[in-house]
C-alpha atoms as a PDB file:
ATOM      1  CA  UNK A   1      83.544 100.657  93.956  1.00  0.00           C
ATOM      2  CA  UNK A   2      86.935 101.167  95.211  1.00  0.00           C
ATOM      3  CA  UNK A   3      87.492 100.344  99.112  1.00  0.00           C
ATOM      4  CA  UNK A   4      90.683 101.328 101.375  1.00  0.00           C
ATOM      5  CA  UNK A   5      92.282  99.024 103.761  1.00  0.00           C
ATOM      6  CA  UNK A   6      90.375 100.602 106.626  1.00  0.00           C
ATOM      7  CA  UNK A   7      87.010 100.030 104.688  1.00  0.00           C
ATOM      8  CA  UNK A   8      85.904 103.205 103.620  1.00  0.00           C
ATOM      9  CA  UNK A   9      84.703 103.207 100.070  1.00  0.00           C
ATOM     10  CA  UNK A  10      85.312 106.266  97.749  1.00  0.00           C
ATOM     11  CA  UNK A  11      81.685 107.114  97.008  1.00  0.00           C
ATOM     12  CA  UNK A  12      82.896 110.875  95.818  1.00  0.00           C
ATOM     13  CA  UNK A  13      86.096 113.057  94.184  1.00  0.00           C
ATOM     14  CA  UNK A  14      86.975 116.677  94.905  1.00  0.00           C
ATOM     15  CA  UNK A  15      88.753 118.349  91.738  1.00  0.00           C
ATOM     16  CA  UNK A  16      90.349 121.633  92.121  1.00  0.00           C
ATOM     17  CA  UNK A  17      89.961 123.235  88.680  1.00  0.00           C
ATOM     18  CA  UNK A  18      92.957 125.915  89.471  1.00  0.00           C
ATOM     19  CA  UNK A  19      94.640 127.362  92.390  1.00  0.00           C
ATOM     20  CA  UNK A  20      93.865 131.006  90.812  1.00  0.00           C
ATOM     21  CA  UNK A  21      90.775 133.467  93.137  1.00  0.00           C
ATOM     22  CA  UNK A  22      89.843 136.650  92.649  1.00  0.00           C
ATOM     23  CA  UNK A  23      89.652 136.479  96.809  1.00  0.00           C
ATOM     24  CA  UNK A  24      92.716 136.587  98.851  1.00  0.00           C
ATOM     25  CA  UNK A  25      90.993 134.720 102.204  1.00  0.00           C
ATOM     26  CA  UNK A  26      93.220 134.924 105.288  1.00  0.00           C
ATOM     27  CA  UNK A  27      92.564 131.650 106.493  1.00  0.00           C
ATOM     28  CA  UNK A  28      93.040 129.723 102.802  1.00  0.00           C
ATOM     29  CA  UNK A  29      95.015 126.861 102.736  1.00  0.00           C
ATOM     30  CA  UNK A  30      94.177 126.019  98.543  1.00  0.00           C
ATOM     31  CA  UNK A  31      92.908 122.292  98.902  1.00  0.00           C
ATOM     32  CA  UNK A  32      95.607 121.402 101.628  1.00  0.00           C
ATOM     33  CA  UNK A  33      98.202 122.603  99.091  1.00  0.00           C
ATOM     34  CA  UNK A  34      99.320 125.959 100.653  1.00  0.00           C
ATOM     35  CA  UNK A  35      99.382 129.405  98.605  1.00  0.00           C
ATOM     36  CA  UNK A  36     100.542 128.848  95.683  1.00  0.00           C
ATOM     37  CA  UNK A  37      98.347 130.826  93.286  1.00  0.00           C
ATOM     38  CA  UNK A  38      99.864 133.071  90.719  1.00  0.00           C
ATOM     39  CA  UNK A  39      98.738 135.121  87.700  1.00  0.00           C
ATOM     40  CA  UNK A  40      95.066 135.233  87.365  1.00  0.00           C
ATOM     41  CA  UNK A  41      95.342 134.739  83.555  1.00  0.00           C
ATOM     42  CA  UNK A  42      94.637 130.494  82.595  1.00  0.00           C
ATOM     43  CA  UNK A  43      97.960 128.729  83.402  1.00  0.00           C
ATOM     44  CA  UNK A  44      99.598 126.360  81.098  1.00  0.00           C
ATOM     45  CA  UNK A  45      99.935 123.698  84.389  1.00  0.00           C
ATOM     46  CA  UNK A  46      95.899 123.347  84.625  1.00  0.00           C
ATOM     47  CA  UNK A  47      94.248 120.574  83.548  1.00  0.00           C
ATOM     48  CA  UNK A  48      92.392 120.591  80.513  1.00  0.00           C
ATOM     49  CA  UNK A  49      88.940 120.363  79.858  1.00  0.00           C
ATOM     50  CA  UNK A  50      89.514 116.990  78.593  1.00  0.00           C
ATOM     51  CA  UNK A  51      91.901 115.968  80.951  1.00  0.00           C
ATOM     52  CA  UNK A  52      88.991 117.047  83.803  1.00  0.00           C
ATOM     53  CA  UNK A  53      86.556 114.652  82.341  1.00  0.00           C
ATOM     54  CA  UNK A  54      88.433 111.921  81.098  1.00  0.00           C
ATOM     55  CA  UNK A  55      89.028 111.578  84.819  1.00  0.00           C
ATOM     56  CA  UNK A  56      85.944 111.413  85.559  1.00  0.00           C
ATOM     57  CA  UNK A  57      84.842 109.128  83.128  1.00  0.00           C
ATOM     58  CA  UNK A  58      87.421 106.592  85.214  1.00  0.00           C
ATOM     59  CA  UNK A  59      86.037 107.719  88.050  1.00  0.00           C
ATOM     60  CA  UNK A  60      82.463 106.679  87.293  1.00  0.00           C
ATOM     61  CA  UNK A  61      83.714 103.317  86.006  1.00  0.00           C
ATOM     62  CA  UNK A  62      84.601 102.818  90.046  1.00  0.00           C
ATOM     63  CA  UNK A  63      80.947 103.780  90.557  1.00  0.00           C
ATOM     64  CA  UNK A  64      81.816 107.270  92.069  1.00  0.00           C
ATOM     65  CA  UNK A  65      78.669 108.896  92.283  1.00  0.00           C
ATOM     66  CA  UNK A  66      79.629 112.360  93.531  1.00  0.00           C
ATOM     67  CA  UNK A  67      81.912 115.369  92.267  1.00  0.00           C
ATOM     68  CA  UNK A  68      82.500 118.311  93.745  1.00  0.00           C
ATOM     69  CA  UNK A  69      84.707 121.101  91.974  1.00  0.00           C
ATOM     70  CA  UNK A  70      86.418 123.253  93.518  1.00  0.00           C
ATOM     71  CA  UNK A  71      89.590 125.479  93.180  1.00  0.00           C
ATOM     72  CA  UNK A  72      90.983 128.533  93.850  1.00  0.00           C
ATOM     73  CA  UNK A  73      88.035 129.907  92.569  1.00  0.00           C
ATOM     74  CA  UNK A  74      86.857 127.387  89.839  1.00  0.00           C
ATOM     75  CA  UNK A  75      84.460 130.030  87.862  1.00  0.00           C
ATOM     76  CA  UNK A  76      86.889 131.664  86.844  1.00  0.00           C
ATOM     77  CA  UNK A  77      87.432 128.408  84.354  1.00  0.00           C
ATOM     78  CA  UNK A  78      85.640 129.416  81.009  1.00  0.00           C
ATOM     79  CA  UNK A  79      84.698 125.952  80.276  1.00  0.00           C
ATOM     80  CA  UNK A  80      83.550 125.092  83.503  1.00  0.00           C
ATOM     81  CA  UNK A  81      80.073 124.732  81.661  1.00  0.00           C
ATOM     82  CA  UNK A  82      81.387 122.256  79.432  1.00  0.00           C
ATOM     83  CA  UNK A  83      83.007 120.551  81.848  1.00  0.00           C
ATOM     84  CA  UNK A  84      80.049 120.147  83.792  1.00  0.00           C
ATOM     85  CA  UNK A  85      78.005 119.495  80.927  1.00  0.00           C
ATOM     86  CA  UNK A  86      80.438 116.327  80.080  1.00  0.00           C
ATOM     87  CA  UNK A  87      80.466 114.946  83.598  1.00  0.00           C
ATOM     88  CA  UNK A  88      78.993 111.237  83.638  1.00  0.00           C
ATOM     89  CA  UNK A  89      75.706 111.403  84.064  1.00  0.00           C
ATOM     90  CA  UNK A  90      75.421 108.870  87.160  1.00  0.00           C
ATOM     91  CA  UNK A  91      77.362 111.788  88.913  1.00  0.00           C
ATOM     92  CA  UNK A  92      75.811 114.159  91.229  1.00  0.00           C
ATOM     93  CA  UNK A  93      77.358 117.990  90.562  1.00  0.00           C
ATOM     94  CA  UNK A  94      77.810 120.650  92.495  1.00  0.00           C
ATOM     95  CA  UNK A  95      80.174 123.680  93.139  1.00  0.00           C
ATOM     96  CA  UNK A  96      81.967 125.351  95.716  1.00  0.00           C
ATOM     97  CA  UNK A  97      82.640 129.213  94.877  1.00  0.00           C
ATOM     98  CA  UNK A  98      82.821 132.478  96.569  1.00  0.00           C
ATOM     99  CA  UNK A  99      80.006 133.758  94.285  1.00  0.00           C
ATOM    100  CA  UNK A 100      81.370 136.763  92.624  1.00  0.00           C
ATOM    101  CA  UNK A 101      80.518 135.254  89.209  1.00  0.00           C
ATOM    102  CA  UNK A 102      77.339 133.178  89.471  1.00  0.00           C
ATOM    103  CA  UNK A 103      75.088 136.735  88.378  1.00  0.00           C
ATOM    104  CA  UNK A 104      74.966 135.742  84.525  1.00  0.00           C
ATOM    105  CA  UNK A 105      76.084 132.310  84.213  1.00  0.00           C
ATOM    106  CA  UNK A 106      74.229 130.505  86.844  1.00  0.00           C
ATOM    107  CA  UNK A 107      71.221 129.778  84.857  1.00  0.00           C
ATOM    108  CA  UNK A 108      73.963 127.651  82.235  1.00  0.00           C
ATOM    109  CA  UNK A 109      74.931 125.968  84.912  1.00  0.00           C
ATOM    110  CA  UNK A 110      72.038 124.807  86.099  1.00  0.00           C
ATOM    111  CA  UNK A 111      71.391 124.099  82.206  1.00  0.00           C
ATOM    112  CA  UNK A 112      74.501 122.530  82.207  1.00  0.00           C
ATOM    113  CA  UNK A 113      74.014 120.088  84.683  1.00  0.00           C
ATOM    114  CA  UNK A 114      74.847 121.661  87.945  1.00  0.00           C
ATOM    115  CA  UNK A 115      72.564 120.864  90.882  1.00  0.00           C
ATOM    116  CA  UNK A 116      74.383 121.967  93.878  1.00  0.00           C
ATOM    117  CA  UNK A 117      75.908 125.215  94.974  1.00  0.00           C
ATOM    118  CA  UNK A 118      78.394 126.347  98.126  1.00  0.00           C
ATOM    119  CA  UNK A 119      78.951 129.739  98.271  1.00  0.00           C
ATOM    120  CA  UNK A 120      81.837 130.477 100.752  1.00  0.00           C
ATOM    121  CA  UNK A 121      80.392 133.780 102.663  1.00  0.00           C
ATOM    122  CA  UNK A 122      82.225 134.807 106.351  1.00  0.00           C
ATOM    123  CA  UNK A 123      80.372 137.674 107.103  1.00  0.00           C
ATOM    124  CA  UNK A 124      76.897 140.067 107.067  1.00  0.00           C
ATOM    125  CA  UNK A 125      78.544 143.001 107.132  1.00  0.00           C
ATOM    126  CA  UNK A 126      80.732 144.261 104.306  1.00  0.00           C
ATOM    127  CA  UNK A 127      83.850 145.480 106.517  1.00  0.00           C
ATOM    128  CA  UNK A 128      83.696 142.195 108.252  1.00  0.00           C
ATOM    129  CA  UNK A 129      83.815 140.527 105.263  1.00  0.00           C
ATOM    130  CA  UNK A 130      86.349 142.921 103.545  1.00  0.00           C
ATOM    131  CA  UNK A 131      88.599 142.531 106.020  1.00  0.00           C
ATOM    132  CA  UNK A 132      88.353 138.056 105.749  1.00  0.00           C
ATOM    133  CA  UNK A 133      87.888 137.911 102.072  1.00  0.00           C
ATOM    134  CA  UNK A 134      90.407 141.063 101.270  1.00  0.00           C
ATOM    135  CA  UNK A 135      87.940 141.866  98.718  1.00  0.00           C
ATOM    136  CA  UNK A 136      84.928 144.372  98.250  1.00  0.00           C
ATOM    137  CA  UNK A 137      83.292 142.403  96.617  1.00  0.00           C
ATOM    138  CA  UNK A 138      80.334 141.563  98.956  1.00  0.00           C
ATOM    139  CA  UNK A 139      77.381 142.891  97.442  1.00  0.00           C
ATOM    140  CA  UNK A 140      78.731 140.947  94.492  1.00  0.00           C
ATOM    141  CA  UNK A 141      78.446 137.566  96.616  1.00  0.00           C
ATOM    142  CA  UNK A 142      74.611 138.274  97.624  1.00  0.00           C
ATOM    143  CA  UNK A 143      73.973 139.152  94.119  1.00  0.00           C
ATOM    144  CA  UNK A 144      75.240 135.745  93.405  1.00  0.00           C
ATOM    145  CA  UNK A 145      73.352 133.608  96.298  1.00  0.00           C
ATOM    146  CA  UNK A 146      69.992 135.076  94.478  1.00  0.00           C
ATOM    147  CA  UNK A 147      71.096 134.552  91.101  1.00  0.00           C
ATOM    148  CA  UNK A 148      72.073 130.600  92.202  1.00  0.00           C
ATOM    149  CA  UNK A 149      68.301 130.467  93.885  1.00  0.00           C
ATOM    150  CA  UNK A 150      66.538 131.952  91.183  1.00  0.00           C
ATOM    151  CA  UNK A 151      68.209 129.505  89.072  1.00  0.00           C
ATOM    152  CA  UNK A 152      67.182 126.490  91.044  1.00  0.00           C
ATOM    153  CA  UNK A 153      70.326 125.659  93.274  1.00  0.00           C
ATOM    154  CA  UNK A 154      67.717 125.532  96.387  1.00  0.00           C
ATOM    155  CA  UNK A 155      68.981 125.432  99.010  1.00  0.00           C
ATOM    156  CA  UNK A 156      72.136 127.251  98.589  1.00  0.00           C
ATOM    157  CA  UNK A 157      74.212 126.343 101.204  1.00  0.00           C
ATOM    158  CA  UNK A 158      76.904 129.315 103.208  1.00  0.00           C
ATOM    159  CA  UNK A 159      80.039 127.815 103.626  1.00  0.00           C
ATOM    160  CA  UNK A 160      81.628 129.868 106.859  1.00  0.00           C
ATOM    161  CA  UNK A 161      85.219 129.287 108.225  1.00  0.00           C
ATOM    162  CA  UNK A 162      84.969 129.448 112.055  1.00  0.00           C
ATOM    163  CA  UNK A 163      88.025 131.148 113.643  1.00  0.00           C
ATOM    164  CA  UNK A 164      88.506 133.992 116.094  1.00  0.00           C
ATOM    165  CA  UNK A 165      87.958 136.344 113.352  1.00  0.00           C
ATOM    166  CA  UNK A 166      84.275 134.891 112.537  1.00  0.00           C
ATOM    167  CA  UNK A 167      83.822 133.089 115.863  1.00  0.00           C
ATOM    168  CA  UNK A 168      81.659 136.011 117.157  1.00  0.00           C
ATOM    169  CA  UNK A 169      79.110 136.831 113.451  1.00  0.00           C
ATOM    170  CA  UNK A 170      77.962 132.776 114.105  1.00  0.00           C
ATOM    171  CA  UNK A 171      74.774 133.871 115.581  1.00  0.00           C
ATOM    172  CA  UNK A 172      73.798 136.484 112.934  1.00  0.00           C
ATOM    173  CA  UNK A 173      74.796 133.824 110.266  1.00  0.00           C
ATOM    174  CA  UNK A 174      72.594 131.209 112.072  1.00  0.00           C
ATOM    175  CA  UNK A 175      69.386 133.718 112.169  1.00  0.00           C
ATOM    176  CA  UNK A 176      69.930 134.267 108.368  1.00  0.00           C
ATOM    177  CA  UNK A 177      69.650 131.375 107.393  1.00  0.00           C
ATOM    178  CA  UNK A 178      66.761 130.785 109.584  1.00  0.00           C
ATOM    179  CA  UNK A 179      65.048 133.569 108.303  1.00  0.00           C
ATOM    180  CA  UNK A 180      65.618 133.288 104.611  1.00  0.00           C
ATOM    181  CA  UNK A 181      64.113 130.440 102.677  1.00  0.00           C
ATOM    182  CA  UNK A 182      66.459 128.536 100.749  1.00  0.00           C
ATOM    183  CA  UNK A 183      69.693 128.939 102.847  1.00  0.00           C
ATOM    184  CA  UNK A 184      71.150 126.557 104.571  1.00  0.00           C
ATOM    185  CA  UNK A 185      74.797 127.293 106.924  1.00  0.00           C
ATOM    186  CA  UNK A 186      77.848 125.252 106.927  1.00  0.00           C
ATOM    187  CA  UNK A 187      79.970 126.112 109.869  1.00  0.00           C
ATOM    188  CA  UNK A 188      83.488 125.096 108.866  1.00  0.00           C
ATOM    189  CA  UNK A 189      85.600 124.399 111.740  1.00  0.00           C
ATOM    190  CA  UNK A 190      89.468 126.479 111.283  1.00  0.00           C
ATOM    191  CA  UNK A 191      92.294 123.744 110.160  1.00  0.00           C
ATOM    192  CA  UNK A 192      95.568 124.965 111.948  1.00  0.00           C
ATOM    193  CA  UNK A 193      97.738 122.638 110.560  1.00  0.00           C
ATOM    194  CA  UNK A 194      97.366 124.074 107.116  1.00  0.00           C
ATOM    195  CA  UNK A 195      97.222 127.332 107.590  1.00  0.00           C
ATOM    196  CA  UNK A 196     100.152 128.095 110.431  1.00  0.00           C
ATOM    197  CA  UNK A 197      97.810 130.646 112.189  1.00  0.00           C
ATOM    198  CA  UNK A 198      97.417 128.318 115.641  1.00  0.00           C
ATOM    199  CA  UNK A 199      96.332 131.306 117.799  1.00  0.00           C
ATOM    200  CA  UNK A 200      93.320 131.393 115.432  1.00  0.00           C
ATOM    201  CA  UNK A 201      91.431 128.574 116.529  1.00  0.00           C
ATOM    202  CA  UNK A 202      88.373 128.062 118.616  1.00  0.00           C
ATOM    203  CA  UNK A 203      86.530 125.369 120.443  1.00  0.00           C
ATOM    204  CA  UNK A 204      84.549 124.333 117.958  1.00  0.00           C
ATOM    205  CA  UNK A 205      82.663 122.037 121.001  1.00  0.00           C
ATOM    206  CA  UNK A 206      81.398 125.650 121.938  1.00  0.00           C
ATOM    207  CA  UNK A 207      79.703 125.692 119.029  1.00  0.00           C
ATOM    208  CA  UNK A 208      78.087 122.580 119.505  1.00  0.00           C
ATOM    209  CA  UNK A 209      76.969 123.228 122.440  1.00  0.00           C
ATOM    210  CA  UNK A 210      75.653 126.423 121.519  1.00  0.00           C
ATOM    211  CA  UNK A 211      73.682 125.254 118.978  1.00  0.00           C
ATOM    212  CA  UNK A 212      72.192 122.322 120.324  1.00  0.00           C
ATOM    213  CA  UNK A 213      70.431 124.795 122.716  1.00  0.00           C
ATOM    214  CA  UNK A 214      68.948 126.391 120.103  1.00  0.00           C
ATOM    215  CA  UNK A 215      67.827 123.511 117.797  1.00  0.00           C
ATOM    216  CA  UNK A 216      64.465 122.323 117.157  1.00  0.00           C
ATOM    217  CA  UNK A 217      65.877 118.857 115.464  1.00  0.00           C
ATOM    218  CA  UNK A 218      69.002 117.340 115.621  1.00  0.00           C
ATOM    219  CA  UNK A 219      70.446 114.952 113.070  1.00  0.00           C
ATOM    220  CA  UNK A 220      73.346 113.084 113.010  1.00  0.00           C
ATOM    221  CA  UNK A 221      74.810 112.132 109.595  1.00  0.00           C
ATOM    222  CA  UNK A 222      76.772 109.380 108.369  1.00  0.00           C
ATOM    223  CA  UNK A 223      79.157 111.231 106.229  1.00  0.00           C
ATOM    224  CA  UNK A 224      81.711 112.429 108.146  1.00  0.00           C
ATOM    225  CA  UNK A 225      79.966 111.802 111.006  1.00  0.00           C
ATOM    226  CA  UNK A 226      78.616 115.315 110.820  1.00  0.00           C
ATOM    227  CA  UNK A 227      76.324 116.906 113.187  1.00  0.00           C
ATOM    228  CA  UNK A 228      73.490 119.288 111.451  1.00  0.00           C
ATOM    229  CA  UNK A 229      71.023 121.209 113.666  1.00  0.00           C
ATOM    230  CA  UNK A 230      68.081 122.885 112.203  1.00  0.00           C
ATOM    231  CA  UNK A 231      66.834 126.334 114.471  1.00  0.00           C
ATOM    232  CA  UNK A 232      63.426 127.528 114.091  1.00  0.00           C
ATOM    233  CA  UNK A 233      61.662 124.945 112.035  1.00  0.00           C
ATOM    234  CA  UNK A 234      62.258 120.876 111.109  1.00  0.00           C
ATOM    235  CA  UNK A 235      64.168 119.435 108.608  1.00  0.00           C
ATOM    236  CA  UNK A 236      61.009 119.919 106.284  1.00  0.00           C
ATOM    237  CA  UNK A 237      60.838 123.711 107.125  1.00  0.00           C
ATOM    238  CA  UNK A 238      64.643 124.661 106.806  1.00  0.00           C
ATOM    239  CA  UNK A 239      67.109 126.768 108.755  1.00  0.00           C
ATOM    240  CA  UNK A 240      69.187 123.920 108.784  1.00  0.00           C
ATOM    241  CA  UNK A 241      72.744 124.448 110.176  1.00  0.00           C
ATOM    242  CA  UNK A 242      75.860 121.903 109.723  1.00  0.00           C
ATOM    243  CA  UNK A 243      78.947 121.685 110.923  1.00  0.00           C
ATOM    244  CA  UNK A 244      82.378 120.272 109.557  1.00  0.00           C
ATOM    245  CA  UNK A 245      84.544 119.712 111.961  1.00  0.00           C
ATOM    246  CA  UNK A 246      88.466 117.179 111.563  1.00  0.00           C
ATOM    247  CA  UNK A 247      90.539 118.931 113.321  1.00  0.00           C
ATOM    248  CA  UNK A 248      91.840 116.415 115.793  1.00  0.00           C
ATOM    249  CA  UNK A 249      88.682 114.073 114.859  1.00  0.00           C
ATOM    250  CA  UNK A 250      89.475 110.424 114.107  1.00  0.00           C
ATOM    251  CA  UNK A 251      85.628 109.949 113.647  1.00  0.00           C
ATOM    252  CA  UNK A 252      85.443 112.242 111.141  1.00  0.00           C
ATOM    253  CA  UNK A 253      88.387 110.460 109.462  1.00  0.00           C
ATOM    254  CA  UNK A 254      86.845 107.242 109.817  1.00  0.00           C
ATOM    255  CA  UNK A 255      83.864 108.122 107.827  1.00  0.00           C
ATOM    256  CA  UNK A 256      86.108 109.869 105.145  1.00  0.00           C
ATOM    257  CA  UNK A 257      84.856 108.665 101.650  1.00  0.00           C
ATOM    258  CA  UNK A 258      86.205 110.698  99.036  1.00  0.00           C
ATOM    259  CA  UNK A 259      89.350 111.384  96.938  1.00  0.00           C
ATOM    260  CA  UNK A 260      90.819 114.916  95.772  1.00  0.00           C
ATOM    261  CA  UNK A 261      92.344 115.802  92.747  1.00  0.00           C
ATOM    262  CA  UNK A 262      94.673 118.633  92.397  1.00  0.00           C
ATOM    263  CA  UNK A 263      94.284 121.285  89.467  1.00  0.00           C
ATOM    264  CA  UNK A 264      98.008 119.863  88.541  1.00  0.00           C
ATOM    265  CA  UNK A 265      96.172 116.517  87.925  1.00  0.00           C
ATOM    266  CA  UNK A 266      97.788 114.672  91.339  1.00  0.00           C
ATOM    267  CA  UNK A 267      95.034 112.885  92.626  1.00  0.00           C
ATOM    268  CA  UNK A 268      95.786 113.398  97.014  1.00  0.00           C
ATOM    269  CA  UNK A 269      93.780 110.541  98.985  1.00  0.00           C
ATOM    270  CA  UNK A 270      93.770 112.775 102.127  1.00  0.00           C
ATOM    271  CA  UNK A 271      93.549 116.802 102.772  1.00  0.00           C
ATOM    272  CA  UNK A 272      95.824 116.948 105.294  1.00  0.00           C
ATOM    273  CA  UNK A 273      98.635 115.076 103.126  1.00  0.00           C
ATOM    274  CA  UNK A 274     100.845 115.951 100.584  1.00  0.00           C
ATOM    275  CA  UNK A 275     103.237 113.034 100.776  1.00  0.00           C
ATOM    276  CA  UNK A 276     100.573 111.098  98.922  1.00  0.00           C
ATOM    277  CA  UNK A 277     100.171 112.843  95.924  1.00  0.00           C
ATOM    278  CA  UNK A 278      99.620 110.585  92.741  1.00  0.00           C
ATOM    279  CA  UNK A 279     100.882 111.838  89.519  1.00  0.00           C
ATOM    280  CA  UNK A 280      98.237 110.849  87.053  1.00  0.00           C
ATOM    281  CA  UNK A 281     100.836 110.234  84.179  1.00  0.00           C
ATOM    282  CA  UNK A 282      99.640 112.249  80.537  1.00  0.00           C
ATOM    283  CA  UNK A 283      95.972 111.433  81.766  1.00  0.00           C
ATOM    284  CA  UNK A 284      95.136 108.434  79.366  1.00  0.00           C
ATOM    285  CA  UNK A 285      92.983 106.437  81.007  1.00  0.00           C
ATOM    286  CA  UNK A 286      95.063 103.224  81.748  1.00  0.00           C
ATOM    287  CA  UNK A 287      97.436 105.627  83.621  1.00  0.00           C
ATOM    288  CA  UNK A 288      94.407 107.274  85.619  1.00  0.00           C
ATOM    289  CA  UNK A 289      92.540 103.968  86.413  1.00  0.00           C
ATOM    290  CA  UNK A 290      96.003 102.449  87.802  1.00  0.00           C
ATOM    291  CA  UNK A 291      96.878 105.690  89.725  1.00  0.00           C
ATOM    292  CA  UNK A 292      93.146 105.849  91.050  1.00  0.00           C
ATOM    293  CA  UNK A 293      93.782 102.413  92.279  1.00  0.00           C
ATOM    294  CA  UNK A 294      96.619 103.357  93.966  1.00  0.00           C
ATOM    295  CA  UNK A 295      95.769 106.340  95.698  1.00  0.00           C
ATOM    296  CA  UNK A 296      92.426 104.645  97.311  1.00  0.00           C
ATOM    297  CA  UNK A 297      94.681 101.580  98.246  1.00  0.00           C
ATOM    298  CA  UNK A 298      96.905 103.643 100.372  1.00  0.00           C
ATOM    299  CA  UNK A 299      94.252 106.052 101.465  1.00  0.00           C
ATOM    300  CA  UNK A 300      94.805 106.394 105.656  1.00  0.00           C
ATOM    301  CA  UNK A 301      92.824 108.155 108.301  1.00  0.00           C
ATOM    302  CA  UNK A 302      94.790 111.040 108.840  1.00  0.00           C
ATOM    303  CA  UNK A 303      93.781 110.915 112.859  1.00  0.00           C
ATOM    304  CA  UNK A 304      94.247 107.384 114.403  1.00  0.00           C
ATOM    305  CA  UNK A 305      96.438 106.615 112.114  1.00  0.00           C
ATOM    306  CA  UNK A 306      98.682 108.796 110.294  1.00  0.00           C
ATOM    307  CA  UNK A 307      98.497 111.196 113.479  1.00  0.00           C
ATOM    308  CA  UNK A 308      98.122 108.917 116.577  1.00  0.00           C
ATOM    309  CA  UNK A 309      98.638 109.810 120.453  1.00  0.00           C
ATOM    310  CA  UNK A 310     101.345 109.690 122.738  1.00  0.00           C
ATOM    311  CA  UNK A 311     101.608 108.546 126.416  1.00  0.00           C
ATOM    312  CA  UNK A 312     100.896 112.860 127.097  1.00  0.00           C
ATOM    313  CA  UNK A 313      98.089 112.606 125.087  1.00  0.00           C
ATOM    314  CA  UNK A 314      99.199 114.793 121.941  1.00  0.00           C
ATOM    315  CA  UNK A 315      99.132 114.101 118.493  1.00  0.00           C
ATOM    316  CA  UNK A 316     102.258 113.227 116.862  1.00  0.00           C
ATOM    317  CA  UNK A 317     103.116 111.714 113.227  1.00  0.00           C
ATOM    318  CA  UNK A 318     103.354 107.603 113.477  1.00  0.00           C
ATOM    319  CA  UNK A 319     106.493 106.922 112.644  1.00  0.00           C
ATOM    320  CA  UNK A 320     105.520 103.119 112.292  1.00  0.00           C
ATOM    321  CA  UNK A 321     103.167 103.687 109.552  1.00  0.00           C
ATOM    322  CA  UNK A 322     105.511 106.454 108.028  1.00  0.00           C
ATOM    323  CA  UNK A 323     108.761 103.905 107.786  1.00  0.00           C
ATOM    324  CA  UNK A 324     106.687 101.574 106.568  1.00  0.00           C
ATOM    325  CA  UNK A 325     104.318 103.316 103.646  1.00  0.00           C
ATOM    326  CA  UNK A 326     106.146 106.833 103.089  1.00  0.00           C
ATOM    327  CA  UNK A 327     109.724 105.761 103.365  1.00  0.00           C
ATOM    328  CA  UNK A 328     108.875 102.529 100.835  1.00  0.00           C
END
């Protein structure tokens, strides 16, 4: 197992399998990357099946036990059964989509190997979630959180960005998941910095606070150093609640163990970064295992150390560490 400077081991990988959704969320920031999607058609610049697990492959030889795919909206990859199919077996698999096309396929993936599922939904009501997503297609999503549960993704877990558009359908969200066996909520907290919205953000401490009143159990995890509270039952009975929350968080960065890989095939060691992307070469797998190397060995929290704090107390880029490791 590969292990940073700062001691963090990369337990798990994030691969983007295209930068192409059917959704057109206001508050997407594509994998750190910005927007660059284009033509919804399969671009020539994605990588290909083979290229997707041969990765992997060198991944697991580092005794990664974890992948997570992601895009863009990675269904809309035709041989994302395949792909999952030919993941190492000593890898855990699961999928973060918006749901629009898990009706019909996610019993294959389940058959292909898939065992988790996060389905990114904002909203209850369809306007609400019109006017986030900038797509109708919400009956569509519920159609595909019972479609991943009757397949056996259970729980399926709500991914919900927290901003002041979505700041104020929290509680709703909360007693859904509460109420609905199988569900579980992860509250997202808004990332500024990639999205150039500032004026969108919200105390995600609020949050906190507001659900620690209402919790039944509290437990603090290791990854991340995530806080999940479950409301109205025990972590036995469900209504469990999480929340993901970096922004300005150098404990969160601390306890950061995984990699990303672009859909480009640049493998990015932090999501905030895009100074450290690693070009993987034509993907043979001398060129990946040497650029996987790489990429962990310069791997830096991006708060406390890429971002430190100045005599006023505001973050600022360390020019120390930037002359020294991005200038080289």
């Amino acid at each position: 197992m590969l292990t940073d400077e700062f001691g963090r081991e990369v337990t798990g990988v994030r691969v983007s399998l295209t930068d192409r959704c059917n959704f057109d969320c206001v508050y997407c920031h594509n994998e750190g990357l910005g927007d660059t999607r284009g033509p919804m058609d399969p671009q020539d610049d994605e990588m290909s099946t083979d290229d997707v697990v041969r990765f992997l492959e060198v991944a697991a030889e580092f005794d990664v036990d974890a992948v997570k795919f992601t895009g863009g909206e990675p269904m809309l990859r035709d041989d994302l059964e395949e792909i999952i199919a030919r993941t190492p077996d000593a890898m855990e698999v699961s999928l973060t989509t918006n749901g629009t096309f898990l009706p019909g396929r996610a019993e294959g993936l389940v058959d292909a190997g898939l065992e988790r599922v996060n389905v990114s939904q904002d909203a209850l009501d369809p306007a609400d979630f019109a006017e986030i997503t900038k797509s109708g297609a919400y009956e569509k999503v519920i159609e595909g959180v019972d479609a991943a549960l009757e397949a056996g993704l259970d729980p399926v877990k709500l991914n919900m960005v927290v901003f002041e558009h979505t700041a104020g359908y929290v509680p709703k969200m909360v007693d859904h998941v509460a109420e609905n066996d199988g569900l579980q909520l992860q509250l997202i907290e808004y990332m500024p910095e990639l999205t150039g919205k500032p004026e969108w953000n919200v105390n995600i401490q609020r949050v906190h606070d507001w659900l620690a009143e209402q919790a039944t159990e509290i437990e603090h995890r290791e990854m991340h150093d995530r806080k999940r509270y479950w409301i109205g039952g025990t972590a036995d009975e469900g209504g469990m609640v999480e929340i993901v929350d970096p922004v300005e968080n150098p404990t969160f960065c601390a306890n950061c163990h995984r990699v990303r890989v672009t859909h480009e095939g640049y493998l990015k060691g932090c999501l905030n970064r895009n100074d450290d992307l690693k070009p993987m070469g034509e993907m043979t797998k001398p060129e990946i295992r040497e650029a996987f190397r790489d990429v962990v060995a310069n791997r830096v929290p991006y708060y406390g150390e890429y971002m430190v704090r100045n005599d006023e107390g505001e973050w600022e880029v360390n020019d120390e560490y930037i002359e020294e490791y991005v200038g080289a």
